[in-house]
N, C-alpha and C. Protein backbone atom coordinates (compact mmCIF):
# COMPACT_ATOMS: atom_id res chain seq x y z
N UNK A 1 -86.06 32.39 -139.71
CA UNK A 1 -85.03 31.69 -140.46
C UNK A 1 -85.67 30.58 -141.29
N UNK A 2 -85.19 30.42 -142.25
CA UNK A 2 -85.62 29.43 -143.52
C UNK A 2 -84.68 28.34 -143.61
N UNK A 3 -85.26 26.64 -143.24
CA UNK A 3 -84.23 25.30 -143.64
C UNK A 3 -84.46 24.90 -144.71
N UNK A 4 -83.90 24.44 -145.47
CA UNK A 4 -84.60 23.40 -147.06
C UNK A 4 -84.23 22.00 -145.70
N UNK A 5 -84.94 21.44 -146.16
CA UNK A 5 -85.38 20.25 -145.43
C UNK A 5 -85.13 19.03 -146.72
N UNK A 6 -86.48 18.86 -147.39
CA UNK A 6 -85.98 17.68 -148.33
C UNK A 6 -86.82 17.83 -149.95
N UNK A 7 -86.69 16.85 -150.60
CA UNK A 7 -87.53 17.02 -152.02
C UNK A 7 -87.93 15.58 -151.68
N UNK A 8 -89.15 15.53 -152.25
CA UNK A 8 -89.71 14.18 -152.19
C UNK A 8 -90.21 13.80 -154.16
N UNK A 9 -89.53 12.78 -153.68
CA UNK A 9 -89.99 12.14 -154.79
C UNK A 9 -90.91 10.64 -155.07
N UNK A 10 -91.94 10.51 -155.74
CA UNK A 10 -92.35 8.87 -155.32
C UNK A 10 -91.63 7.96 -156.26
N UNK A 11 -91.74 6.36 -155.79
CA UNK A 11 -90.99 5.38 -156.18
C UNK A 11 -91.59 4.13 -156.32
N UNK A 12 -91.66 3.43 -157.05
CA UNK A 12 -92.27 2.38 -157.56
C UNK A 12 -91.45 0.91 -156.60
N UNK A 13 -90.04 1.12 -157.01
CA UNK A 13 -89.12 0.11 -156.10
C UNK A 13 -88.30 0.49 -155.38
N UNK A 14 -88.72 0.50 -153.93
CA UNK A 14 -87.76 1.85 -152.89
C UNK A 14 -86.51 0.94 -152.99
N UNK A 15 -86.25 -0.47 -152.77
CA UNK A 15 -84.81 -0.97 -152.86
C UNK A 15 -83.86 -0.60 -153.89
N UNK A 16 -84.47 -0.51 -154.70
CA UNK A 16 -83.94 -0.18 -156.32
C UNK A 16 -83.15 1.64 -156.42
N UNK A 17 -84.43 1.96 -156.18
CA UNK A 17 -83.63 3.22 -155.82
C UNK A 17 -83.19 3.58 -154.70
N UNK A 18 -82.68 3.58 -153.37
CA UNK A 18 -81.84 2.76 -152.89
C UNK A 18 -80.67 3.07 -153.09
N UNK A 19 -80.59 1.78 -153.99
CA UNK A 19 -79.40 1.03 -154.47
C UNK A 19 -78.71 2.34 -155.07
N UNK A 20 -79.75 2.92 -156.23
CA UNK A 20 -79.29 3.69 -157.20
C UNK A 20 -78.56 5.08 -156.33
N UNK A 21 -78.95 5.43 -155.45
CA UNK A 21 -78.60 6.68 -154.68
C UNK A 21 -77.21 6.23 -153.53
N UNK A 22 -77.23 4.71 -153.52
CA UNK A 22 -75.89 4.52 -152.69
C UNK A 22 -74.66 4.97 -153.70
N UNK A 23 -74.60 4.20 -154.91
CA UNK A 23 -73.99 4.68 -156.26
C UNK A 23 -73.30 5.71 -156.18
N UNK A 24 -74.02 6.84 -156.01
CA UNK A 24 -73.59 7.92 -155.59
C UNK A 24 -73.36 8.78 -154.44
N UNK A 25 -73.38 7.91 -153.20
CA UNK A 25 -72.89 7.90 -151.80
C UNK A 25 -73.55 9.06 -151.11
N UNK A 26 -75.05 8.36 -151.59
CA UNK A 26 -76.35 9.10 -150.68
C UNK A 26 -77.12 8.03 -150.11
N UNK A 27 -76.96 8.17 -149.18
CA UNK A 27 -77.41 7.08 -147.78
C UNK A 27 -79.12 7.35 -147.30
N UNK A 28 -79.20 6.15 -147.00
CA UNK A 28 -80.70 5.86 -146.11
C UNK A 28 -80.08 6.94 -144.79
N UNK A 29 -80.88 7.52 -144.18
CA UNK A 29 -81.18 7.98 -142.77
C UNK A 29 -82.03 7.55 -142.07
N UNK A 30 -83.13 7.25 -142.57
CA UNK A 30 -84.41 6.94 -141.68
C UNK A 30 -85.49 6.54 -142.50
N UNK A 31 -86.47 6.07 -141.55
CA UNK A 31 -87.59 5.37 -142.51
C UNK A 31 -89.12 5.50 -141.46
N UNK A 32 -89.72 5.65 -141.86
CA UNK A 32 -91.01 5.53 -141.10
C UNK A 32 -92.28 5.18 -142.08
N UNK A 33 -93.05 3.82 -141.76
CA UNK A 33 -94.55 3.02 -142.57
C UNK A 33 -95.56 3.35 -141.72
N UNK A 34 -96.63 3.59 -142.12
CA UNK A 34 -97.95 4.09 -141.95
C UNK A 34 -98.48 2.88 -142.40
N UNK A 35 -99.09 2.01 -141.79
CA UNK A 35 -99.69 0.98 -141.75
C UNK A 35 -101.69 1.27 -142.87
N UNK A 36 -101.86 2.45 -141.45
CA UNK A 36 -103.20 2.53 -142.36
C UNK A 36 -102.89 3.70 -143.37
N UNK A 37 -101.91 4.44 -143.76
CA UNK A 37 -102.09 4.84 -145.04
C UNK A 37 -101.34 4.76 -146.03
N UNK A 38 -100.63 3.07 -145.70
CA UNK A 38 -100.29 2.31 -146.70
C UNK A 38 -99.19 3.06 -147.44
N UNK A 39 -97.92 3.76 -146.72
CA UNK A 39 -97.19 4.49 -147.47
C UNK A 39 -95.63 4.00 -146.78
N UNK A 40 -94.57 3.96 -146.77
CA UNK A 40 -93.09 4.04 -146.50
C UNK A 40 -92.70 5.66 -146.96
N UNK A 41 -92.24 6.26 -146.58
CA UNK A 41 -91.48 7.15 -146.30
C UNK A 41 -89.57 6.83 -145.80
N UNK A 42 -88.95 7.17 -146.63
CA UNK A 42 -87.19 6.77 -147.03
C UNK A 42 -86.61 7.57 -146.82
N UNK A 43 -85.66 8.34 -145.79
CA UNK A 43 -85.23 9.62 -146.31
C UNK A 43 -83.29 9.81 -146.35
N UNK A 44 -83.07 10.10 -147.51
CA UNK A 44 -81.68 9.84 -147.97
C UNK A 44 -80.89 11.25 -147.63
N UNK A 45 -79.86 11.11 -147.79
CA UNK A 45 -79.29 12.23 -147.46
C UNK A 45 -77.30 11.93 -147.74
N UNK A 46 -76.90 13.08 -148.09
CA UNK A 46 -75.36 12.82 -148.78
C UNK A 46 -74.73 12.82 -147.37
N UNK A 47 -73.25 12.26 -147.23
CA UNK A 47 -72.47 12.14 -146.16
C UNK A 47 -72.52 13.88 -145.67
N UNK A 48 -72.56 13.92 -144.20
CA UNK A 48 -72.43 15.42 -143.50
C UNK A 48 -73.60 16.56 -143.80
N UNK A 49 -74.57 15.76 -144.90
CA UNK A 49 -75.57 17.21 -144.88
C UNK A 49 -76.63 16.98 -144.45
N UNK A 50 -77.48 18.28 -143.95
CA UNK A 50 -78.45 17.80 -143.54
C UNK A 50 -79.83 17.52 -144.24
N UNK A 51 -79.74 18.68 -145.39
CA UNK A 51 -81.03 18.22 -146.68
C UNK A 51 -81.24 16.68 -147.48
N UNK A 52 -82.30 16.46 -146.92
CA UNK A 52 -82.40 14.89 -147.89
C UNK A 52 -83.28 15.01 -148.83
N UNK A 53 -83.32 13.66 -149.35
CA UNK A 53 -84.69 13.49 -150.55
C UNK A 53 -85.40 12.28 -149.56
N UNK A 54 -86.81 12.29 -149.86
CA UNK A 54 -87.34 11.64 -149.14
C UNK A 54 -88.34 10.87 -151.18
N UNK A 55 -88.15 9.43 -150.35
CA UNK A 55 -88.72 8.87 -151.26
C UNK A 55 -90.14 8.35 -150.69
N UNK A 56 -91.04 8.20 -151.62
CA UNK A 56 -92.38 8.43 -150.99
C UNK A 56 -92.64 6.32 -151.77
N UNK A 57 -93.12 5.53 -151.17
CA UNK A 57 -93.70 4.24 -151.59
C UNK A 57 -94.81 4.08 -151.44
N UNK A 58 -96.17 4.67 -152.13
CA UNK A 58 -97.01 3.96 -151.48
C UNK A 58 -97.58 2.73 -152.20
N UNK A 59 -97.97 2.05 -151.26
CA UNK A 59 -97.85 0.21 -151.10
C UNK A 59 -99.03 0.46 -152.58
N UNK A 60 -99.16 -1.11 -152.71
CA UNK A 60 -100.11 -1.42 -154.43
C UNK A 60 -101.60 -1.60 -152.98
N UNK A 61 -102.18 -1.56 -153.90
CA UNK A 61 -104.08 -1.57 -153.45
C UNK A 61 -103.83 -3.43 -152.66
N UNK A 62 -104.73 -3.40 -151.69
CA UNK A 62 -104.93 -4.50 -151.56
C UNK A 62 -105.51 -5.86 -152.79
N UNK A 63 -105.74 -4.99 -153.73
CA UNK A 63 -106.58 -5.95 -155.17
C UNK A 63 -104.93 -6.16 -156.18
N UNK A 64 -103.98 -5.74 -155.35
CA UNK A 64 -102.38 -5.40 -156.30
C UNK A 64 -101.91 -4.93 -157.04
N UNK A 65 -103.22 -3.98 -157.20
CA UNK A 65 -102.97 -2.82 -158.25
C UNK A 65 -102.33 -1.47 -157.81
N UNK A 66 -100.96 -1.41 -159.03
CA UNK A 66 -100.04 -0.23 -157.75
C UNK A 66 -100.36 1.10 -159.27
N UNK A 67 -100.09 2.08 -158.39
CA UNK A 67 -100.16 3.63 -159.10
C UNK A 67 -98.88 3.27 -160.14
N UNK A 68 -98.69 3.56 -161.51
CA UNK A 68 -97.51 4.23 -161.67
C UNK A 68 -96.99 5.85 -161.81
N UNK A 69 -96.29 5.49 -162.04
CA UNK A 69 -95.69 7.40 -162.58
C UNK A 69 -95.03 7.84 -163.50
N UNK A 70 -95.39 8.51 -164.26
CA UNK A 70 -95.11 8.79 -165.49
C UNK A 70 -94.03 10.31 -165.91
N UNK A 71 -92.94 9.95 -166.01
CA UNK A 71 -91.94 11.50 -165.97
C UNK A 71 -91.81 11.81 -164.84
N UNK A 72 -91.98 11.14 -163.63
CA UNK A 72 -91.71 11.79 -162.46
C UNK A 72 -92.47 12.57 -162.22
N UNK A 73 -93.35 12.14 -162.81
CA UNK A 73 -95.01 13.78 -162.71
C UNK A 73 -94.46 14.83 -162.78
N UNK A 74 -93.78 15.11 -163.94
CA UNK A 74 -93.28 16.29 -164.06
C UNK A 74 -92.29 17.26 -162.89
N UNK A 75 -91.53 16.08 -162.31
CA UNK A 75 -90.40 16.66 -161.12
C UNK A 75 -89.06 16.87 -162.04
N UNK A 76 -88.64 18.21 -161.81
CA UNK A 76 -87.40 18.20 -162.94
C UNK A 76 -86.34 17.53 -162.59
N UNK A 77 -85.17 17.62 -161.53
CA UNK A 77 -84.00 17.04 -161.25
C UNK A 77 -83.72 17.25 -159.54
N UNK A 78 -82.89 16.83 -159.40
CA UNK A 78 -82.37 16.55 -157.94
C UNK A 78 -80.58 16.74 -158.81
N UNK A 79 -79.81 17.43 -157.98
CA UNK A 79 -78.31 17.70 -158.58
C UNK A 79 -77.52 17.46 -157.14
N UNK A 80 -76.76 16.68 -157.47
CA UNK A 80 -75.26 16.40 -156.59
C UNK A 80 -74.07 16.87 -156.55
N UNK A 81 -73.73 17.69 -156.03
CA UNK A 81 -71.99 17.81 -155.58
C UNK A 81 -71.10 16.58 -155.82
N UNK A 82 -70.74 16.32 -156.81
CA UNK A 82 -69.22 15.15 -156.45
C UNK A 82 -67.73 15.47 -156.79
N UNK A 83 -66.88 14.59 -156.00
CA UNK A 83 -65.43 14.89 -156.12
C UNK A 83 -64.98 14.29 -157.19
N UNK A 84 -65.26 13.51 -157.94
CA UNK A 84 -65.05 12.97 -159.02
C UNK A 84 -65.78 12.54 -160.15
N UNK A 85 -66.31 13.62 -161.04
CA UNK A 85 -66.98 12.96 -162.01
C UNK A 85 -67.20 11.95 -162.54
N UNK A 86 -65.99 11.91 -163.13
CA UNK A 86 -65.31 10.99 -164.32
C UNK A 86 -65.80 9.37 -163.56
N UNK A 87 -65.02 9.51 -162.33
CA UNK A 87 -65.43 7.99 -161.29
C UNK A 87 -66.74 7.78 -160.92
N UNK A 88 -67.62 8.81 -160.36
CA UNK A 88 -68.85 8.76 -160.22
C UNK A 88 -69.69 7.83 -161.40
N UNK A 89 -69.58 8.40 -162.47
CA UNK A 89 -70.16 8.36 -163.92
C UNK A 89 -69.54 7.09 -164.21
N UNK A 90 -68.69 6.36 -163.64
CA UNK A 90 -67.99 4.94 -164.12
C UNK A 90 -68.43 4.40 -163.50
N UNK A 91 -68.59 4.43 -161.83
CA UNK A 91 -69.29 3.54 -160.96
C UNK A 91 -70.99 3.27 -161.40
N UNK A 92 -71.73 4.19 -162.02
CA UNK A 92 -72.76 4.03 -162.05
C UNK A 92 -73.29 3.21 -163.74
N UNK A 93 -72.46 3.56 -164.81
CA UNK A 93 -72.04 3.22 -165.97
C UNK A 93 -72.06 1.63 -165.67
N UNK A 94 -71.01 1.11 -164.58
CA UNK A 94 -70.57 -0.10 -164.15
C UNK A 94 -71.50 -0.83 -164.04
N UNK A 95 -72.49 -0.30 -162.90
CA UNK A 95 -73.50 -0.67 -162.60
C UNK A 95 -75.07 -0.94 -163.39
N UNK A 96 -74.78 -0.72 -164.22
CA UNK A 96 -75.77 -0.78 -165.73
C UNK A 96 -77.04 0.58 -165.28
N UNK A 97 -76.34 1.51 -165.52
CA UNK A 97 -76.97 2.86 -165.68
C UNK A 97 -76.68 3.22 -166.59
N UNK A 98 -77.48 3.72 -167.43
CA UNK A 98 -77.03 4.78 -168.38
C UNK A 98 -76.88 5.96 -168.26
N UNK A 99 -75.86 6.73 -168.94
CA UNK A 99 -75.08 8.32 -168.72
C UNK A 99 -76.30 8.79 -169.63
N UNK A 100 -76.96 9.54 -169.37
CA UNK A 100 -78.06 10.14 -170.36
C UNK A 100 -77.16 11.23 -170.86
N UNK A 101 -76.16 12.24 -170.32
CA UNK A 101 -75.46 12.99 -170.80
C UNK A 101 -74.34 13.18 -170.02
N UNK A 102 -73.21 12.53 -170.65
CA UNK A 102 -71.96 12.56 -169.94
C UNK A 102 -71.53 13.57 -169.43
N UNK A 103 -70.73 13.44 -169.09
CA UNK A 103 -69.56 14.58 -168.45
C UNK A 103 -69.01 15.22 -169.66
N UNK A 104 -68.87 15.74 -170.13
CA UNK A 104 -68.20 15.72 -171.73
C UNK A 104 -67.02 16.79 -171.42
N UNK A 105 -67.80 17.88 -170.71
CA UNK A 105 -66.76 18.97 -170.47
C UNK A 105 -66.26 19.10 -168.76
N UNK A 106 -66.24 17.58 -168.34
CA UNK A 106 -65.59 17.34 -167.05
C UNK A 106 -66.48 18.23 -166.38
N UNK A 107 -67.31 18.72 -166.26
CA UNK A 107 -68.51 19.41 -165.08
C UNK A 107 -69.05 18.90 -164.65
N UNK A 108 -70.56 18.54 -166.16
CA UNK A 108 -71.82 17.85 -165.67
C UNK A 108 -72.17 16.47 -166.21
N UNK A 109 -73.33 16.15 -165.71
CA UNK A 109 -73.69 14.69 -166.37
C UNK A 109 -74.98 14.61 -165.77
N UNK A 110 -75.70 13.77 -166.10
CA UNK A 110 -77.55 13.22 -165.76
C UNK A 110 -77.34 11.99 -166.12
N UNK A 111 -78.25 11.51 -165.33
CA UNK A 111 -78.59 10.09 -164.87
C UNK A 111 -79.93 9.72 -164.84
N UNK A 112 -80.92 8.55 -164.54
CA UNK A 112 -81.97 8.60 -164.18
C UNK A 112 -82.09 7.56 -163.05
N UNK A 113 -82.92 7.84 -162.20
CA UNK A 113 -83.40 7.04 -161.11
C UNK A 113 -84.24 5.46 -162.05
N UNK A 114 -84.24 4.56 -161.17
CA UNK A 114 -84.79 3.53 -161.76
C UNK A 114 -86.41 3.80 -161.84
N UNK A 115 -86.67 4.94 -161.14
CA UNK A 115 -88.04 5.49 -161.71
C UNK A 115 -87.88 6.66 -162.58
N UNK A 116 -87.17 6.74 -163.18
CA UNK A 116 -86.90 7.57 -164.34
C UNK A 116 -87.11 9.94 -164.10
N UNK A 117 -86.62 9.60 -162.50
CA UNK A 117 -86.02 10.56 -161.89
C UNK A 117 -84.81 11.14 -162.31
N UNK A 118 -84.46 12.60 -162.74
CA UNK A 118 -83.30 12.75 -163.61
C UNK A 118 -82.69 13.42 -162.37
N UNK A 119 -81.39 13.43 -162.25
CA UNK A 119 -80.28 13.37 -161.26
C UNK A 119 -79.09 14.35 -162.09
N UNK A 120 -79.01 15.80 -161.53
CA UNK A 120 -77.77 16.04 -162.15
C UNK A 120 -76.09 15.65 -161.22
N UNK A 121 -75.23 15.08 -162.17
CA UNK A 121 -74.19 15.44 -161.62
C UNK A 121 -73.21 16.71 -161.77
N UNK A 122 -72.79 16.99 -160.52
CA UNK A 122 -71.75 18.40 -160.59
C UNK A 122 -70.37 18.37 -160.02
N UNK A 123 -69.03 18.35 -160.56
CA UNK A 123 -67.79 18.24 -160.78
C UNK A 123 -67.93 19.53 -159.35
N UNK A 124 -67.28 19.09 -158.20
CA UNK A 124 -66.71 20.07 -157.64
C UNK A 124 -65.42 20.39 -157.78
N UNK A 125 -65.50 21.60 -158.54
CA UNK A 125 -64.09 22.50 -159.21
C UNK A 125 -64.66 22.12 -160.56
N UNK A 126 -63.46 21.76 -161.73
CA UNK A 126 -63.62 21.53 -162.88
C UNK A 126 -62.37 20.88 -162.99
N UNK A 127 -62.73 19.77 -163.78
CA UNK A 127 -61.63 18.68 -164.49
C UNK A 127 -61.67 18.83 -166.26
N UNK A 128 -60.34 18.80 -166.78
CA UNK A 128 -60.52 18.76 -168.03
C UNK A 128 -61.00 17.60 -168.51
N UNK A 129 -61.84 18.10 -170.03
CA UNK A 129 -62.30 17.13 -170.78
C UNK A 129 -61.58 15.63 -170.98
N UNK A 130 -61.94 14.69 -170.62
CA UNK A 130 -61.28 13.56 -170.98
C UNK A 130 -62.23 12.36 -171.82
N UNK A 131 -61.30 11.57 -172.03
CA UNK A 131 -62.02 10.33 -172.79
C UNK A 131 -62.03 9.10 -171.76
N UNK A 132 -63.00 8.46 -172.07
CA UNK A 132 -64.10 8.01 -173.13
C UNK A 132 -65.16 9.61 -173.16
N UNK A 133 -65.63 10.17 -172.24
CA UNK A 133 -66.54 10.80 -171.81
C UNK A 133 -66.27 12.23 -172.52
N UNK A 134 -65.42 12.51 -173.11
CA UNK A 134 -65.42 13.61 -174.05
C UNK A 134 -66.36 13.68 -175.51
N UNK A 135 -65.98 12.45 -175.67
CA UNK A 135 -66.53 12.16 -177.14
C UNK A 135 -67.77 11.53 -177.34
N UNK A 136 -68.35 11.20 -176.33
CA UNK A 136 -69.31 9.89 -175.80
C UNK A 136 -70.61 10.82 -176.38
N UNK A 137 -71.46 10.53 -176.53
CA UNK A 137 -72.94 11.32 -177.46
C UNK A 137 -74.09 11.12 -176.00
N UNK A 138 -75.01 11.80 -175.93
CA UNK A 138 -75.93 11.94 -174.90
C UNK A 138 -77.02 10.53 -175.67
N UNK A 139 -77.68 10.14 -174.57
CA UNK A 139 -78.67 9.01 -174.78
C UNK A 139 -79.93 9.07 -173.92
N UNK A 140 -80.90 9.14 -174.89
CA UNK A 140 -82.28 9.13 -174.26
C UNK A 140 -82.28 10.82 -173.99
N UNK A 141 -83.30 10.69 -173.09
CA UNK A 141 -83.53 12.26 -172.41
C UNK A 141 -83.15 12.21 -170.95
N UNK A 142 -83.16 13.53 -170.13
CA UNK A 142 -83.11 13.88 -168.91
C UNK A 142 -83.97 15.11 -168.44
């Protein structure tokens, strides 16, 4: 038998993103630091499921020089189930995120992680097109 377990992604500011994944009512589960190999390990997960994303931190050099990451090293998306688009996409909007591509046709939408991780959102069922988010133009990339 085959589990999907988790996607890992790394992170520059684990609080930050975090934050950004409560937004969308994906929770901390657990955490475990490796002292000598200088890493945090985060692992999130949506209410009732068991697949998470595990966010990877590893700490800056003792000289304070930290790795960055560029495109997510080429990680394409992580996609969410939600019950409400339209609200999802407002709560996070609220929160000074930008909609990289709205909801337009009440389905989908993308987001980015504060490490510039692209996040799809997905309308469970389908809601008709509405405004603001009908008319609203896509920004940046995803």
């Amino acid at each position: 038998m085959t589990k999907y377990l988790h996607s890992m992604v790394r992170v520059t500011d684990p609080e930050a993103t975090i934050r950004f994944f409560e937004l969308i009512g994906v929770k901390e589960t657990r955490r475990f630091s490796s002292e000598q190999g200088r890493f945090t390990l985060i692992y999130l997960a949506a209410p009732g499921q068991d697949a998470e994303v595990e966010l990877t931190y590893n700490w800056p050099a003792e000289d304070g020089s930290a790795e960055s990451y560029s495109g997510g090293r080429n990680f394409g998306h992580l996609a969410f189930q939600v019950a409400d688009i339209y609200a999802t996409c407002q709560t996070l909007a609220d929160a000074g995120v930008t909609i990289n591509r709205p909801p337009r046709d009440g389905h989908m939408a993308f987001v980015k992680t504060p490490d510039g991780i692209s996040i799809e959102l997905l309308q469970d069922g389908h809601l008709e097109p509405a405004e603001p988010w009908a008319s609203m133009p896509n920004t940046g990339s995803w």
